[in-house]
Protein backbone atom coordinates (compact mmCIF):
# COMPACT_ATOMS: atom_id res chain seq x y z
CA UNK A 1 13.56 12.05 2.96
CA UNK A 2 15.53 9.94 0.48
CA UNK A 3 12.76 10.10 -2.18
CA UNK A 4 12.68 13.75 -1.59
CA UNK A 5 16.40 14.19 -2.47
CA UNK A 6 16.36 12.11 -5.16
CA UNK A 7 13.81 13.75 -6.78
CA UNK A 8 16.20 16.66 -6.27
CA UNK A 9 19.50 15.38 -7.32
CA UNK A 10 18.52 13.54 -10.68
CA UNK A 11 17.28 16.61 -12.20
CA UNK A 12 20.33 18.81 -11.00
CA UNK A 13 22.59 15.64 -12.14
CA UNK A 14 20.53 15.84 -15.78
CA UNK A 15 21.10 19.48 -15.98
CA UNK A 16 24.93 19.45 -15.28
CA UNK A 17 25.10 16.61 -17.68
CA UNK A 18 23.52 18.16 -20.62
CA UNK A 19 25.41 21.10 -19.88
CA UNK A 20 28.92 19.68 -20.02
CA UNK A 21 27.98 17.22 -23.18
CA UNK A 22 26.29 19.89 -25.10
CA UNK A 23 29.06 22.39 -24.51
CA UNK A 24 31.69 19.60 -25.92
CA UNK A 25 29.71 17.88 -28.46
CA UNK A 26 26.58 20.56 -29.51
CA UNK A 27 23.15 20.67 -29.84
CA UNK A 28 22.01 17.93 -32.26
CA UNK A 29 24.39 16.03 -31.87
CA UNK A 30 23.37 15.51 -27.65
CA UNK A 31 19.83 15.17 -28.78
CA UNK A 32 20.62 12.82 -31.28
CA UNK A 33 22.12 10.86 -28.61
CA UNK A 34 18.91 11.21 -26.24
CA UNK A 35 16.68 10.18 -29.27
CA UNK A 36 19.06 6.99 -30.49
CA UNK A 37 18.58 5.93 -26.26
CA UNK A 38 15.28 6.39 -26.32
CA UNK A 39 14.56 3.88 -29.14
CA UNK A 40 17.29 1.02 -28.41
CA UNK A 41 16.21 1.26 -24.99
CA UNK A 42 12.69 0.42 -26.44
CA UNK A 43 14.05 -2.31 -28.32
CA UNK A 44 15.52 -3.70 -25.69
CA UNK A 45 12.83 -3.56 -23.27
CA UNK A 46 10.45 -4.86 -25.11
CA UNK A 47 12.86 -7.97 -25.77
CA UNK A 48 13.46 -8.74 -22.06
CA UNK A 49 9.82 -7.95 -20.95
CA UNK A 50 9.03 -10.81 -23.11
CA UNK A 51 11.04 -13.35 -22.38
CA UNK A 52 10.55 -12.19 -18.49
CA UNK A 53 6.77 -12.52 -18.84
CA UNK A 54 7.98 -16.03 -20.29
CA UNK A 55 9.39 -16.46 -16.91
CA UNK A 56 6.48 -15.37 -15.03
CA UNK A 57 4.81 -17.70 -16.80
CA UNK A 58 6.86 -20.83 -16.44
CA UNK A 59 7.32 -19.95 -12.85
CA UNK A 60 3.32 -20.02 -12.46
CA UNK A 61 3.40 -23.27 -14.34
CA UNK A 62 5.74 -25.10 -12.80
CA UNK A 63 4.46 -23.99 -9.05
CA UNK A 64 7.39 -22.42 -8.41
CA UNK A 65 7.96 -19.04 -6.24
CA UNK A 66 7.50 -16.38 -8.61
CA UNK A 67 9.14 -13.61 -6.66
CA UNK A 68 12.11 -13.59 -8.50
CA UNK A 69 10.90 -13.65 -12.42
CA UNK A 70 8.06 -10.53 -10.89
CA UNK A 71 10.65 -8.37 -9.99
CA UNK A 72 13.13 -8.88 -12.99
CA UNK A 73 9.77 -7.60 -14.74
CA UNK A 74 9.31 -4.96 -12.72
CA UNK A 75 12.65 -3.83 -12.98
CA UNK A 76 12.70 -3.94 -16.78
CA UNK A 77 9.71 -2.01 -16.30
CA UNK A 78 10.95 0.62 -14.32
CA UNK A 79 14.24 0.73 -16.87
CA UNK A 80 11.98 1.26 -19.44
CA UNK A 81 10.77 4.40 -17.69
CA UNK A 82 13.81 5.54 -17.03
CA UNK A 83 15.39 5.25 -21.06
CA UNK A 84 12.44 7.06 -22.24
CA UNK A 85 12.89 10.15 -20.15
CA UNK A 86 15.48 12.20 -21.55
CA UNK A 87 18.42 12.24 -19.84
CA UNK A 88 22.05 10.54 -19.44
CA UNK A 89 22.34 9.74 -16.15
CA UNK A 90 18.99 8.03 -16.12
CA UNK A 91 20.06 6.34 -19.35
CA UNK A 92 22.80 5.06 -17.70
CA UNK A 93 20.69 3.69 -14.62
CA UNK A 94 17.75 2.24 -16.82
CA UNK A 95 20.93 0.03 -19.61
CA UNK A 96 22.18 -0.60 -15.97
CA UNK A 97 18.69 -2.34 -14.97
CA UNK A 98 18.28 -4.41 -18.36
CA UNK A 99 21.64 -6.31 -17.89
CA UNK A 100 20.85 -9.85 -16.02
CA UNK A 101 23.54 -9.88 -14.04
CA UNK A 102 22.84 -6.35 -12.40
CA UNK A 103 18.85 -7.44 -12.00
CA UNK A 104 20.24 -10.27 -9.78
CA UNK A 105 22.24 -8.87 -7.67
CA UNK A 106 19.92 -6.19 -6.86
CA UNK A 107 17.13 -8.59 -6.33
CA UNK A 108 19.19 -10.62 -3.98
CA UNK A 109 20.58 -7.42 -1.80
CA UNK A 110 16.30 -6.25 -1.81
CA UNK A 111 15.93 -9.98 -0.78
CA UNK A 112 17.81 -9.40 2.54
CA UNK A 113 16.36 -6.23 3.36
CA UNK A 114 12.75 -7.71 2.62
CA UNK A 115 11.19 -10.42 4.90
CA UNK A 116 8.40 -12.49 3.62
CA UNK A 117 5.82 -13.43 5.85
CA UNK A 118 3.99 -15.94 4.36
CA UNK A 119 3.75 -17.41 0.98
CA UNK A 120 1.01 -19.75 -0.53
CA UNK A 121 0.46 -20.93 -4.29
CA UNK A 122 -3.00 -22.12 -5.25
CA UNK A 123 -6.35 -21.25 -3.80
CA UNK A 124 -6.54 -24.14 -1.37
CA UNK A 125 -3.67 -23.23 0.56
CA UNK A 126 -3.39 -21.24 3.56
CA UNK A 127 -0.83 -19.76 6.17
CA UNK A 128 -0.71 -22.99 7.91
CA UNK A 129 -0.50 -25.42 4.50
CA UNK A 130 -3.96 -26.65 5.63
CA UNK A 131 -6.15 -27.28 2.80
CA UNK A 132 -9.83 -25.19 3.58
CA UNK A 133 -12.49 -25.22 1.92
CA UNK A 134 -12.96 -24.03 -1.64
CA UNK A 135 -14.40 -20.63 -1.95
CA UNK A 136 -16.81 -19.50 -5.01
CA UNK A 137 -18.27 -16.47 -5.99
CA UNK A 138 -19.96 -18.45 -8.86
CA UNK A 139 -23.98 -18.10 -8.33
CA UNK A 140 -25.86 -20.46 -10.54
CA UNK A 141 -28.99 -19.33 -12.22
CA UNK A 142 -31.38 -18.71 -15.19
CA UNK A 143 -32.62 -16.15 -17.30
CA UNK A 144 -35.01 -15.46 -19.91
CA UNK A 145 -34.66 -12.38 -22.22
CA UNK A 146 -38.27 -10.73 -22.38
CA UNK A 147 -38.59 -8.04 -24.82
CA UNK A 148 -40.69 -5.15 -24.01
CA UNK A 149 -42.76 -3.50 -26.54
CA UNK A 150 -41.82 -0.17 -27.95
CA UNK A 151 -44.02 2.86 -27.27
CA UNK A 152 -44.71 4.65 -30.53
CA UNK A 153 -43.08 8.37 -29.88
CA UNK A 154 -45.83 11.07 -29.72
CA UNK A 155 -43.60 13.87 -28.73
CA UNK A 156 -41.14 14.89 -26.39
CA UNK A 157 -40.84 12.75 -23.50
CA UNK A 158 -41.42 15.78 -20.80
CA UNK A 159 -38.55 14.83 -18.55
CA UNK A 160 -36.98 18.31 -19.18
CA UNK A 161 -40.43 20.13 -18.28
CA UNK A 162 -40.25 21.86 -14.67
């Protein structure tokens, strides 16, 4: 139900907008606007999706949870989405999403609503922190590359005929 509205209101919120800034600013001057958005919004995404893939990374290095550095990604990702479809009121939403301080404290209220079940790091590692056994799909074997002789071509090959 809430996706439904939404999916409802942000177009009818777009429309009004557009509506009330074009009739006090123009034409080219509110696509101007929606064009300049589009392309510091790009720049800026692009900026924080790197360094948060640097997170990702480090986080992965250093064994550490990851959770946190995945959805500041994600987020920048869906912010990017948002700043490239015209609009302001999704403008304002997606600059919302690429300040740090905003990405936090919307990670930490989804934190609360979300409970995590289990969490392991590493291959060897289970529910229970027991190591197991180490699982490969890795089938040894050799091979020798025989070529086959080409038939000289006499004709069609008949595989249309009925």
């Amino acid at each position: 139900m809430w996706l439904f509205l939404a999916f409802l209101a942000v177009p009818l919120i777009e429309i009004g907008l557009f509506i009330q800034i074009g009739g006090a600013i123009g034409l080219w001057p509110t696509l101007l606007i929606v064009v300049v958005t589009a392309i510091i919004g790009t720049i800026m995404v692009r900026a924080q999706g790197a360094q948060a893939l640097n997170q990702v990374r480090s986080s992965f290095n250093n064994m550490q949870d990851p959770s946190e550095a995945l959805a500041h990604g994600a987020m920048i990702l869906f912010s990017g989405a948002l700043l490239l479809t015209p609009g302001f009121f999704t403008d304002a939403v997606g600059f919302a999403l690429l300040i740090p301080g905003v990405r936090t404290a919307l990670f930490r209220y989804l934190r609360t609503k979300i409970k995590v079940q289990s969490f392991a790091m590493g291959p060897e590692m289970r529910q229970d922190s027991r190591p197991r056994a180490p699982q490969s799909n890795v089938i040894d074997g050799e091979f020798e590359e025989i070529d086959t002789p080409k038939r000289p071509s006499s004709g069609p090959s008949g595989w249309t005929r009925h």
